[in-house]
Protein backbone atom coordinates (compact mmCIF):
# COMPACT_ATOMS: atom_id res chain seq x y z
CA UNK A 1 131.21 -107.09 -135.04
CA UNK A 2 127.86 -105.29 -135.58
CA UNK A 3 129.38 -102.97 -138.72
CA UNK A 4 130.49 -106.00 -140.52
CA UNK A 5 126.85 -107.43 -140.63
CA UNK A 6 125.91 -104.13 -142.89
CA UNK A 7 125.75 -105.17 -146.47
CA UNK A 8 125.46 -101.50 -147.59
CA UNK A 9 128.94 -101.06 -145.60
CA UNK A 10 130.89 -104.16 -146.39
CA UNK A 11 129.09 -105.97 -149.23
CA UNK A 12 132.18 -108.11 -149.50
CA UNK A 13 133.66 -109.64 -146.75
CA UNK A 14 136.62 -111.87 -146.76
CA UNK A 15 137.71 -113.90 -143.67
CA UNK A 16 140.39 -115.39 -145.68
CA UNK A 17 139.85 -118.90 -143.75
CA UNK A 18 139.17 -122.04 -145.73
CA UNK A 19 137.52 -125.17 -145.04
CA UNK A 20 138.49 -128.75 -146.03
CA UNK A 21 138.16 -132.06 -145.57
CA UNK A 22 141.46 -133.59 -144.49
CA UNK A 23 140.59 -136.78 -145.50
CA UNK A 24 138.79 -135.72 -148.73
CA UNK A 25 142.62 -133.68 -149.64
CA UNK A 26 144.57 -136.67 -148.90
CA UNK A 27 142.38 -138.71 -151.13
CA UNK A 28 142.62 -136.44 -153.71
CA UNK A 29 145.83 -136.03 -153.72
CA UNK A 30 146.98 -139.81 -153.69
CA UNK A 31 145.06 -140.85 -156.58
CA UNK A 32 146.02 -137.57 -158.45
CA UNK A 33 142.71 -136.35 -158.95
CA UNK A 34 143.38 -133.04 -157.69
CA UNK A 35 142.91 -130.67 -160.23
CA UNK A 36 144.30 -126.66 -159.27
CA UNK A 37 145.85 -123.50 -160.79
CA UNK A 38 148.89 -122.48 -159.24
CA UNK A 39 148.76 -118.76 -157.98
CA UNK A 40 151.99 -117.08 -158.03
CA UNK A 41 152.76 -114.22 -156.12
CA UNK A 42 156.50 -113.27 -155.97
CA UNK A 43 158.05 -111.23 -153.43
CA UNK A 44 161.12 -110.07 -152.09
CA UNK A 45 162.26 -109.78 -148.51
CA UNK A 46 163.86 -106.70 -147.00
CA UNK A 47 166.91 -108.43 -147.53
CA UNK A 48 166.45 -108.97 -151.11
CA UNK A 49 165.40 -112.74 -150.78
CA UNK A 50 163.05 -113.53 -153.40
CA UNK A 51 160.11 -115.49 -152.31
CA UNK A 52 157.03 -117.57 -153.51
């Protein structure tokens, strides 16, 4: 854990983890007011499914 506290080493760093209020989301999303760009990032399985 100690490298990733160097900024000169990792002066980026992504956990990838996101924080939300449940009840904040479900709100928002109820009364429509929810506002995002869809991200699209199409794939393909090994058997040639193609997935979102």
């Amino acid at each position: 854990m100690k490298d990733f506290l160097s900024p000169n080493k990792f002066n980026i760093f992504n956990t990838n983890n996101l924080w939300i209020n449940l009840e904040s989301m479900n709100s928002r999303i109820r009364t429509k007011t929810l506002q995002m760009d869809l991200i699209v990032n199409r794939k393909a399985l090994k058997n040639g499914m193609r997935i979102i």
